[in-house]
Every structure is written in C-alpha cells, then in structure tokens.
C-alpha atoms as a PDB file:
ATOM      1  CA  UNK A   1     109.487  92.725  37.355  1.00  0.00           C
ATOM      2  CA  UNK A   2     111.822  90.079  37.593  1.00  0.00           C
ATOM      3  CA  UNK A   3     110.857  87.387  35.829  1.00  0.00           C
ATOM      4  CA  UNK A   4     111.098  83.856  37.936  1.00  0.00           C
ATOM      5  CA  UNK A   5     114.328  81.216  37.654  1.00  0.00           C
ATOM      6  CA  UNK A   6     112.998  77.591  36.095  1.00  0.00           C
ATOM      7  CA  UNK A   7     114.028  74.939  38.461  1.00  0.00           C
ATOM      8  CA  UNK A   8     113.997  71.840  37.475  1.00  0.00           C
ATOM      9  CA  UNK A   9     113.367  69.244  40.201  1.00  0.00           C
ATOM     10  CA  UNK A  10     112.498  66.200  41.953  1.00  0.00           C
ATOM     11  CA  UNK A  11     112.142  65.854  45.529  1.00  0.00           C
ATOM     12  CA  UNK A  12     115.733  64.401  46.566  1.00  0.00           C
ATOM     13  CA  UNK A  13     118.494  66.263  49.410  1.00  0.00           C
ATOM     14  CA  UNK A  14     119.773  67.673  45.844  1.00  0.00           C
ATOM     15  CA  UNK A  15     116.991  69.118  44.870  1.00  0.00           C
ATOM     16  CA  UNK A  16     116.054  70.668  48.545  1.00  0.00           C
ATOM     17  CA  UNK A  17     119.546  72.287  48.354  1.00  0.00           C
ATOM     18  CA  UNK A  18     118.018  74.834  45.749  1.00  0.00           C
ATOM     19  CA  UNK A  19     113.942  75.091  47.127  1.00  0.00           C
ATOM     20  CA  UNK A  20     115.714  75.994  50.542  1.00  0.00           C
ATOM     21  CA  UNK A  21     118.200  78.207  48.763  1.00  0.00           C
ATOM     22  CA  UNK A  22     115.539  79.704  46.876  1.00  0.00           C
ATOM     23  CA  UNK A  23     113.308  80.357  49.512  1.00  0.00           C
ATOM     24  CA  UNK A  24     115.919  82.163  51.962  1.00  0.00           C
ATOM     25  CA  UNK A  25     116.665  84.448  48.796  1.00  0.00           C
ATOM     26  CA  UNK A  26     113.259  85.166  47.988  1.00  0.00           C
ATOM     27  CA  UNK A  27     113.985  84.315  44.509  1.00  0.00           C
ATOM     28  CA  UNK A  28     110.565  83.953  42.191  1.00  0.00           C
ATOM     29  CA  UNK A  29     110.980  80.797  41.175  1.00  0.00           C
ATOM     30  CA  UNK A  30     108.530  77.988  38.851  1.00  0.00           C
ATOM     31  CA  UNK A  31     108.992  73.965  39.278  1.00  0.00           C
ATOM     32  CA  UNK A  32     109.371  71.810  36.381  1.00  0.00           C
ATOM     33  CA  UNK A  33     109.311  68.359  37.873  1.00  0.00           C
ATOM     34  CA  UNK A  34     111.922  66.119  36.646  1.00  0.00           C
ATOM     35  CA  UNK A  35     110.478  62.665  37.276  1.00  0.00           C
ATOM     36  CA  UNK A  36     113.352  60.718  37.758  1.00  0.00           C
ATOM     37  CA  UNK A  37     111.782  57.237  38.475  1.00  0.00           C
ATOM     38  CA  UNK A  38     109.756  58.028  35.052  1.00  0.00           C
ATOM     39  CA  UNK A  39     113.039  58.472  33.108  1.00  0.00           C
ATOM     40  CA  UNK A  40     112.761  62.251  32.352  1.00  0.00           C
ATOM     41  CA  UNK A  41     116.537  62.904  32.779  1.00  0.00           C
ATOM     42  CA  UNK A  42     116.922  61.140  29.710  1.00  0.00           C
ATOM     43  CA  UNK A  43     114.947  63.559  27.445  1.00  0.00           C
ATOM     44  CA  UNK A  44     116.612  65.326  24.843  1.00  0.00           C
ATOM     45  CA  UNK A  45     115.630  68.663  25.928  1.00  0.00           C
ATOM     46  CA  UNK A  46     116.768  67.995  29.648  1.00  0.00           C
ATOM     47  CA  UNK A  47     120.131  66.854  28.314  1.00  0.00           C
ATOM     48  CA  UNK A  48     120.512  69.822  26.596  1.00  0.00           C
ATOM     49  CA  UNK A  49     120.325  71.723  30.435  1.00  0.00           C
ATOM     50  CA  UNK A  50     121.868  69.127  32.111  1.00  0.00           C
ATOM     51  CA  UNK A  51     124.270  67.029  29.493  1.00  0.00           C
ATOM     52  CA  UNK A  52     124.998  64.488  32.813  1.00  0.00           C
ATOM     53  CA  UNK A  53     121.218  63.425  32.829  1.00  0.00           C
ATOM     54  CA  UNK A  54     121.177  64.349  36.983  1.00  0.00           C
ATOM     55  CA  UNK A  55     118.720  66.821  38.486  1.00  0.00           C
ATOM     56  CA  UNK A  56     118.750  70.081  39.474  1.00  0.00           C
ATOM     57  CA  UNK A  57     119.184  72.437  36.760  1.00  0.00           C
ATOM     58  CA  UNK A  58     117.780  75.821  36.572  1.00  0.00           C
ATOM     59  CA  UNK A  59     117.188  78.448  34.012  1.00  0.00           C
ATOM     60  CA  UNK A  60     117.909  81.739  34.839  1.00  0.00           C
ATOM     61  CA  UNK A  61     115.849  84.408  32.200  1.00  0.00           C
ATOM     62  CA  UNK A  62     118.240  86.956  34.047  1.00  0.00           C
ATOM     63  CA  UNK A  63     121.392  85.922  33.720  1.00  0.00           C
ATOM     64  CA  UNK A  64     124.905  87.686  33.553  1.00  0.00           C
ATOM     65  CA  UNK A  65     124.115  91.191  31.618  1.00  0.00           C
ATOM     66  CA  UNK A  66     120.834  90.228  31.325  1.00  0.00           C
ATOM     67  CA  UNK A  67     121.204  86.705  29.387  1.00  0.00           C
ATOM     68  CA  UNK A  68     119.311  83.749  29.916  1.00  0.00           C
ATOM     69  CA  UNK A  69     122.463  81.060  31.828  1.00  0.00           C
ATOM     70  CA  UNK A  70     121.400  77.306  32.540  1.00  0.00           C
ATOM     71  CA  UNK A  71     123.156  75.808  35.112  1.00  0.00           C
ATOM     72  CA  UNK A  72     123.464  72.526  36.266  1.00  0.00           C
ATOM     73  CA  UNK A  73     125.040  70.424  39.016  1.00  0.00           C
ATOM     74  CA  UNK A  74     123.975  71.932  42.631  1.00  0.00           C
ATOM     75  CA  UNK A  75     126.919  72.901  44.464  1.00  0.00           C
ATOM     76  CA  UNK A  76     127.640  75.369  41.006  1.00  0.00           C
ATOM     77  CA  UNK A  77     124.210  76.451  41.325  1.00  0.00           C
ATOM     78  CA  UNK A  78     124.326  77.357  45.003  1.00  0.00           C
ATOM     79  CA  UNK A  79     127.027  79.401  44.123  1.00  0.00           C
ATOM     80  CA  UNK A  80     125.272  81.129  40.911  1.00  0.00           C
ATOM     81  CA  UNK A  81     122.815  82.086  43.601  1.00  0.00           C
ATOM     82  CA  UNK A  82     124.727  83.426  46.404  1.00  0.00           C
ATOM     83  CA  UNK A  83     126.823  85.321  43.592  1.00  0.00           C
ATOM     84  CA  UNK A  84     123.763  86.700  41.825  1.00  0.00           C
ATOM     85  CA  UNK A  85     122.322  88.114  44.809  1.00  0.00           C
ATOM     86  CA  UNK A  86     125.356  88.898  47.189  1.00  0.00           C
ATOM     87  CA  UNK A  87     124.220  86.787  49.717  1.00  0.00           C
ATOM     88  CA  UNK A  88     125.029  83.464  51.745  1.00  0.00           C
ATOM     89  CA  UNK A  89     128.797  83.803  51.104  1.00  0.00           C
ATOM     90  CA  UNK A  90     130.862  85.923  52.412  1.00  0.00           C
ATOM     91  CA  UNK A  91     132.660  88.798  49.913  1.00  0.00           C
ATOM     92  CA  UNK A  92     135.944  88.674  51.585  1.00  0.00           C
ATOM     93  CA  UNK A  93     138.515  85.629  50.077  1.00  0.00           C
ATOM     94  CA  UNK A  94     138.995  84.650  53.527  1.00  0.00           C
ATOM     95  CA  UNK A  95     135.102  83.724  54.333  1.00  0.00           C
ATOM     96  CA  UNK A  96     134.590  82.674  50.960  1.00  0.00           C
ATOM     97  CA  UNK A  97     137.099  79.743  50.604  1.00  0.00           C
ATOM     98  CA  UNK A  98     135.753  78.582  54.086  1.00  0.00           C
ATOM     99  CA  UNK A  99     132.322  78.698  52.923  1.00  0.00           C
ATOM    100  CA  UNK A 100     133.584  76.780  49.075  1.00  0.00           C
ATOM    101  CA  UNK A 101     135.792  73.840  51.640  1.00  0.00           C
ATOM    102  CA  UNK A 102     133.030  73.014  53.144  1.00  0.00           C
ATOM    103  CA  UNK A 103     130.571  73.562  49.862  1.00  0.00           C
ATOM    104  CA  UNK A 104     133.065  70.841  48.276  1.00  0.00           C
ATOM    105  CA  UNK A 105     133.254  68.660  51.516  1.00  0.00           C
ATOM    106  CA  UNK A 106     129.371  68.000  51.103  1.00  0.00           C
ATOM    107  CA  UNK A 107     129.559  67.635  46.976  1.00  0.00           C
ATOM    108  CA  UNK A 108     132.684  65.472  47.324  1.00  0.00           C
ATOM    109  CA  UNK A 109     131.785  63.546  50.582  1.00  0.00           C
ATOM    110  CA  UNK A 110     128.762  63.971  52.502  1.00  0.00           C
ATOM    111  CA  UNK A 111     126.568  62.940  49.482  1.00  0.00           C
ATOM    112  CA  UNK A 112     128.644  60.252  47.973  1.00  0.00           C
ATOM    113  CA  UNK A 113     128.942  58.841  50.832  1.00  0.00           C
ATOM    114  CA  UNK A 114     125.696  59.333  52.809  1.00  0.00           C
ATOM    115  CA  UNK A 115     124.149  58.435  49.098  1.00  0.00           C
ATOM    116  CA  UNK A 116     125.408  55.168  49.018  1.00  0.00           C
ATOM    117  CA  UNK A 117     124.906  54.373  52.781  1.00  0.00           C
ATOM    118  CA  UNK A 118     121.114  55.021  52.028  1.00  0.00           C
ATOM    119  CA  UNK A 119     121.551  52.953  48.777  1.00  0.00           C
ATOM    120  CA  UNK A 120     122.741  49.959  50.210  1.00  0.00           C
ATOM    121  CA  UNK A 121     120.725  49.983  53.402  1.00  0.00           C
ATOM    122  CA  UNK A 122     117.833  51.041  51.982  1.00  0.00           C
ATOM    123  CA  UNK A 123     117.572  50.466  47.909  1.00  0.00           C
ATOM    124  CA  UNK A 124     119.916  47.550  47.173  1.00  0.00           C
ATOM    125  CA  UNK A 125     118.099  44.318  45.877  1.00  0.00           C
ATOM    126  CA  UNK A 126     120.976  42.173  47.730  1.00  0.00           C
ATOM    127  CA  UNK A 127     122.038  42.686  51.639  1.00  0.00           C
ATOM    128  CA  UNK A 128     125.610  42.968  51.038  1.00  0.00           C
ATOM    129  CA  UNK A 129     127.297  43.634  54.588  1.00  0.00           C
ATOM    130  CA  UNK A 130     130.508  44.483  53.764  1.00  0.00           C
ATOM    131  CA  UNK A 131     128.718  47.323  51.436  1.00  0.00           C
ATOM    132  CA  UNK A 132     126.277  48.078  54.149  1.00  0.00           C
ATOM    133  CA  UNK A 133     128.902  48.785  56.708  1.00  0.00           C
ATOM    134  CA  UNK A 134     131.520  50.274  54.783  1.00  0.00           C
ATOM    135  CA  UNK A 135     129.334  53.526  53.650  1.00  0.00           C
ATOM    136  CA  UNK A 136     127.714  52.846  57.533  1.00  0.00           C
ATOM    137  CA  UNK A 137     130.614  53.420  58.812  1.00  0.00           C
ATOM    138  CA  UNK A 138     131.894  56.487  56.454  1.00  0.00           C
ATOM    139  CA  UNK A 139     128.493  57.994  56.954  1.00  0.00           C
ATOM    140  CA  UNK A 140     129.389  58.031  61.020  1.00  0.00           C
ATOM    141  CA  UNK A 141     132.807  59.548  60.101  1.00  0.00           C
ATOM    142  CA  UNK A 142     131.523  62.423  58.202  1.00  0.00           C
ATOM    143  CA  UNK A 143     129.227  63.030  60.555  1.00  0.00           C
ATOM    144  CA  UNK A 144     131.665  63.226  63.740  1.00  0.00           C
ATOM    145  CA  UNK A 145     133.793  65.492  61.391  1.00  0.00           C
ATOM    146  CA  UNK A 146     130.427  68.037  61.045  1.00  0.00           C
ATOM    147  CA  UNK A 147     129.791  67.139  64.812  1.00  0.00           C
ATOM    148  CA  UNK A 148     133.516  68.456  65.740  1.00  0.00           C
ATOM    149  CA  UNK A 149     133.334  71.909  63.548  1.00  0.00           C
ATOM    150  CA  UNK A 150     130.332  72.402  64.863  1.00  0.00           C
ATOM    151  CA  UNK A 151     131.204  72.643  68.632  1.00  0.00           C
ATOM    152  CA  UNK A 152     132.526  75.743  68.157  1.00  0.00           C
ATOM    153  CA  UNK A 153     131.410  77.162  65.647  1.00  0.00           C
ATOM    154  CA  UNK A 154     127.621  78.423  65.190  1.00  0.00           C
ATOM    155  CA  UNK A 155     127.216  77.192  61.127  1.00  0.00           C
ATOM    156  CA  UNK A 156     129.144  75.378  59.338  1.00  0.00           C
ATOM    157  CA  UNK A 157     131.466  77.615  57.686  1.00  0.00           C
ATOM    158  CA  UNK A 158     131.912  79.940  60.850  1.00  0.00           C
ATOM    159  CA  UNK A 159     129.754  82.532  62.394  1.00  0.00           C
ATOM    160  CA  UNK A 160     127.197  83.364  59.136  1.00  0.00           C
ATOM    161  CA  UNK A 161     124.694  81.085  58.170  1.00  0.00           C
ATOM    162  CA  UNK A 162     125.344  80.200  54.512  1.00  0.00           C
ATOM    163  CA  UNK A 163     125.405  77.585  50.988  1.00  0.00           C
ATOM    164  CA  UNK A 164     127.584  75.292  52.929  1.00  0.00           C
ATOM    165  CA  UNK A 165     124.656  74.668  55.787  1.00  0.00           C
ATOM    166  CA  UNK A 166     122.156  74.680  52.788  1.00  0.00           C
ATOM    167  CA  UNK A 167     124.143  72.134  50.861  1.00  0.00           C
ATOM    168  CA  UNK A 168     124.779  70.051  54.125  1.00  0.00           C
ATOM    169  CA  UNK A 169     121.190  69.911  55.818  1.00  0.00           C
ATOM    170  CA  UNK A 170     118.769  67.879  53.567  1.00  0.00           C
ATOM    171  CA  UNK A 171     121.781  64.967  53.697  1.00  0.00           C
ATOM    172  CA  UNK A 172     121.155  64.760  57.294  1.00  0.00           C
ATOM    173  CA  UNK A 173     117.446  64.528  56.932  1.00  0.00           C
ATOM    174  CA  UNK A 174     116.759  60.927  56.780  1.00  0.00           C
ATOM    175  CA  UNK A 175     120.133  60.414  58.959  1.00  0.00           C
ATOM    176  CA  UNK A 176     118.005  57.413  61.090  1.00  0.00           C
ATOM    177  CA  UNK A 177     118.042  55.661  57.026  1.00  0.00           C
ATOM    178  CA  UNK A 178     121.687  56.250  56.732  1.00  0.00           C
ATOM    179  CA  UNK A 179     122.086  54.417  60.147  1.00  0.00           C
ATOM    180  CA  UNK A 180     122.935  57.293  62.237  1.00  0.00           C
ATOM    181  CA  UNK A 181     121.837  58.762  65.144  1.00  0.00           C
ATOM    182  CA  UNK A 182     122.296  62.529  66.984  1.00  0.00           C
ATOM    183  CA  UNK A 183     121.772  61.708  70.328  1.00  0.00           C
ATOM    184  CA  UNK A 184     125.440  61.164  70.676  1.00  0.00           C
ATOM    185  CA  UNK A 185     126.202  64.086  68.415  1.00  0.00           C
ATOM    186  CA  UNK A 186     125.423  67.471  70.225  1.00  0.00           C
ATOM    187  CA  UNK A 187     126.776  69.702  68.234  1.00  0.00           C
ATOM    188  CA  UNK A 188     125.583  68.495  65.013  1.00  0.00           C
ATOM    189  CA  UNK A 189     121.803  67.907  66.335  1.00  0.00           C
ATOM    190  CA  UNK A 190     121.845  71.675  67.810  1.00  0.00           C
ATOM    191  CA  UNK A 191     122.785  72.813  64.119  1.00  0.00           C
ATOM    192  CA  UNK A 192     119.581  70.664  62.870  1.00  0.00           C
ATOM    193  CA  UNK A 193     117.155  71.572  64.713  1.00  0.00           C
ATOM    194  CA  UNK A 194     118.432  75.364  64.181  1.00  0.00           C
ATOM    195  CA  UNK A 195     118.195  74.451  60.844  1.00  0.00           C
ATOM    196  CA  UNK A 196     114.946  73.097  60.776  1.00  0.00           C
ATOM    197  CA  UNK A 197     113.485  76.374  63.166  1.00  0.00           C
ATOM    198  CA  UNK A 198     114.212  78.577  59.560  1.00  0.00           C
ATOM    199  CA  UNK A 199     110.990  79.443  57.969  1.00  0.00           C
ATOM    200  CA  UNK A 200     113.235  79.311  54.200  1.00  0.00           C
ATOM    201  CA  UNK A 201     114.323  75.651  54.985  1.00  0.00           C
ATOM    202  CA  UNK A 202     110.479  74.942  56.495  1.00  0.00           C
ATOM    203  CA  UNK A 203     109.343  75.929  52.893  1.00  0.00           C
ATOM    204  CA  UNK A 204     111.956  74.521  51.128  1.00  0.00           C
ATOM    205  CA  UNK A 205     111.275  70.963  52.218  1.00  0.00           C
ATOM    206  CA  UNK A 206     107.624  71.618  51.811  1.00  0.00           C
ATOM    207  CA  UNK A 207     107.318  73.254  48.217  1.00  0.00           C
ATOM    208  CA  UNK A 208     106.655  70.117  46.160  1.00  0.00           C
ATOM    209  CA  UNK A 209     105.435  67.817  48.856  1.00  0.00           C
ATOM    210  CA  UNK A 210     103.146  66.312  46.423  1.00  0.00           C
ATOM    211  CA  UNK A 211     105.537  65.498  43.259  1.00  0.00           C
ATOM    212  CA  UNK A 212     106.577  61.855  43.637  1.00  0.00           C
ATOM    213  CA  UNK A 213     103.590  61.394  46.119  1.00  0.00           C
ATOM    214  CA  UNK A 214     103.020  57.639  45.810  1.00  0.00           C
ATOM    215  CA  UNK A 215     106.251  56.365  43.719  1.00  0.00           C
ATOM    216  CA  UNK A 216     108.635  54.314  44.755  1.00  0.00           C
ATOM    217  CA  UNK A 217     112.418  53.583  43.950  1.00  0.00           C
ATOM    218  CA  UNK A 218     111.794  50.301  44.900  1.00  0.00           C
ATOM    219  CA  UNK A 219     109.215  49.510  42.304  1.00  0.00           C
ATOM    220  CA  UNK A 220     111.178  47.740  39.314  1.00  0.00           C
ATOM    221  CA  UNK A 221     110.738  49.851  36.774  1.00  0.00           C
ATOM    222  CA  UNK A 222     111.816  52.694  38.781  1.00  0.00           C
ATOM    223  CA  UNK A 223     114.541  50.974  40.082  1.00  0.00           C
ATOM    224  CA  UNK A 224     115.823  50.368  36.969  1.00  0.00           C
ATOM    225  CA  UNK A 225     115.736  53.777  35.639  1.00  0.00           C
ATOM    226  CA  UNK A 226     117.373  55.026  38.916  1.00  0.00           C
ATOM    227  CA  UNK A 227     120.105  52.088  39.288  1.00  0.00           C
ATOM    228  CA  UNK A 228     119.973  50.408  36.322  1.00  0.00           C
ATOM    229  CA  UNK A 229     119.660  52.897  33.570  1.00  0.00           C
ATOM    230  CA  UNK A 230     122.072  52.648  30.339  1.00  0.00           C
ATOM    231  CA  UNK A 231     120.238  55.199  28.659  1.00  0.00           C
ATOM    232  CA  UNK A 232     122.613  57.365  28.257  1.00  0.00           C
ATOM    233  CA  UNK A 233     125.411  56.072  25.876  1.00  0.00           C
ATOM    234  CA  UNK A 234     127.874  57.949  23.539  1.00  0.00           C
ATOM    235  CA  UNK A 235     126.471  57.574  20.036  1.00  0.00           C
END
C-alpha cells in the first residue's frame, strides 16, 4: 500500500496548487496545517522542511528508490509530482519546456505580482496609490498576456491540461480582490470556469475549508507575523 505524502499547508493559492494537484493524481495524501498567522513557519522542525520559513512543503515516505525526499517551494513540488507519477507534463522536451515557461511565468510573475496587488489593495495598513496601482496595473497585464495564449490555445501550455493551469488557477481566484475583472477577458474566463467544472480542482479548493476558519490577516498579531515578521534571522 502506498503509504500517503505529508503536506504541509495553509489555505493560500500556494497551497491549493498542491490539494488540486493532489487530487487530479489521486495521490493519498495527510494535512499538517501550517498556521501561518499563528507563526508556525517559524518552528524549528518546519525550518528543517522548508529552511525559507514559506508553506507548502511535503514529505514524500516514497521517494526516489524508495527514500523518504522533502520538498519545498511549489512550483518544484508540482514538478516532483508530475515526475513521480508521469503525469501533467508532457515526456517529450518540446511539451515539457512549454509546460516549465509557463510553470516559471506564474512562480516568477503571476504570484509576485498578483500577491502584492492583493497586498496593497487588500492587507496594507496605509492606502498608498501609487502602490495600489502599480501591482493594479501589472496584475491587468499578466492577465491580458494569459487572456492572449489562451485564445488559441485550450490550456495554458497547449492542448493538455497540466502543472502550468494548476499553478495558474487559484491566483485568479479572488481576481475581483486583485482589481480585475473577466468580463472583458474571454479567453481567460472560458479557461476558469473549465477549470472550476474539474471535480480534482472542486476538491482541491474544498479539502481544508475549515483550517483558518475565523482568522484574519488583518488582525494585528497576525499581521505582524505575516508582514511584519523578523523571526527569522541568521544567528
């Protein structure tokens, strides 16, 4: 029997990445919450799994040749996935490096970016406008450039549905937040709802509804574990 891949986890578009993954592999997985408001990324033994104090991680029991492998950082664990079971991404080089481009478009831009939009519209004790529309206005760029692959192509990375949609998707969840809108976007808001039609990604929203039920990153002391944190130093 094969014995179920640790996750560890807090309900954020980074941690969906790997419940949705999860689910459309049909992985066995277990949830270790990772209460990030509560300051849990700062615990020695999480450090050890993930040394830059960010969540997800996961432990895999069956690793390469049968080792235990902790990953961390989820674009690398996306790929562990797909790798490990020989699905979502494509074996030839070709279909691979388009699925990895537009893996490292999300990990490089779309959460950054969309990230700090939310931040500063959302999160940020101070309404600083040039802030506000600056990652406004990058957020809109990124998603035009989604919008524009999208109109002819079916997913993201071409034809196949794979890591690159998975990656991409829970980022465009709270797009209204981020100060967006799809009504002007076709192409991107056929992709979404497609998205949000799979059973995998229905379950991989859903799987921890209830951890975090209640917090809030504005509360204070959350917010300055989240934003304010200088936990981690070099010693």
């Amino acid at each position: 029997m094969t014995k179920p891949i640790e996750l560890f986890y807090w309900p954020t578009p980074n941690g969906w990445k790997i419940t949705i993954a999860l689910e459309e592999l049909g992985l066995p997985y277990t949830i270790t919450p990772v209460n990030i408001g509560g300051g849990d990324q700062f615990k020695p033994d999480f450090l050890k799994i993930s040394p830059n104090n960010k969540m997800p991680a996961i432990i895999d029991p069956d690793g390469p040749g049968g080792t235990p492998i902790s990953i961390f950082e989820s674009g690398a664990i996306l790929i562990y996935l797909a790798e490990k079971t020989g699905h979502l991404m494509p074996s030839d080089p070709a279909g691979r490096y388009e699925v990895l481009q537009w893996l490292m478009f999300q990990m490089g831009g779309i959460g950054p970016m969309l990230g700090q939009a939310h931040h500063f519209r959302q999160y940020a004790p101070e309404k600083i406008q040039y802030a506000i529309d600056r990652y406004t206005n990058e957020a809109g760029r990124l998603y035009n450039v989604l919008d524009t692959r999208l109109a002819d192509h079916e997913w993201v990375a071409g034809d196949s549905y794979s890591i690159a949609d998975i990656a991409i998707m829970p980022w465009i969840v709270p797009y209204e937040r981020q100060g967006q809108s799809l009504a002007d976007r076709p192409h991107l808001k056929r992709w979404f709802e497609a998205m949000n039609a799979r059973p995998a990604v229905v379950a991989g929203l859903a799987v921890a509804k209830g951890i975090g039920a209640g917090q809030s990153p504005t509360d204070p002391k959350a917010f300055q574990t989240l934003f304010g944190s200088g936990q981690y130093q070099k010693r």
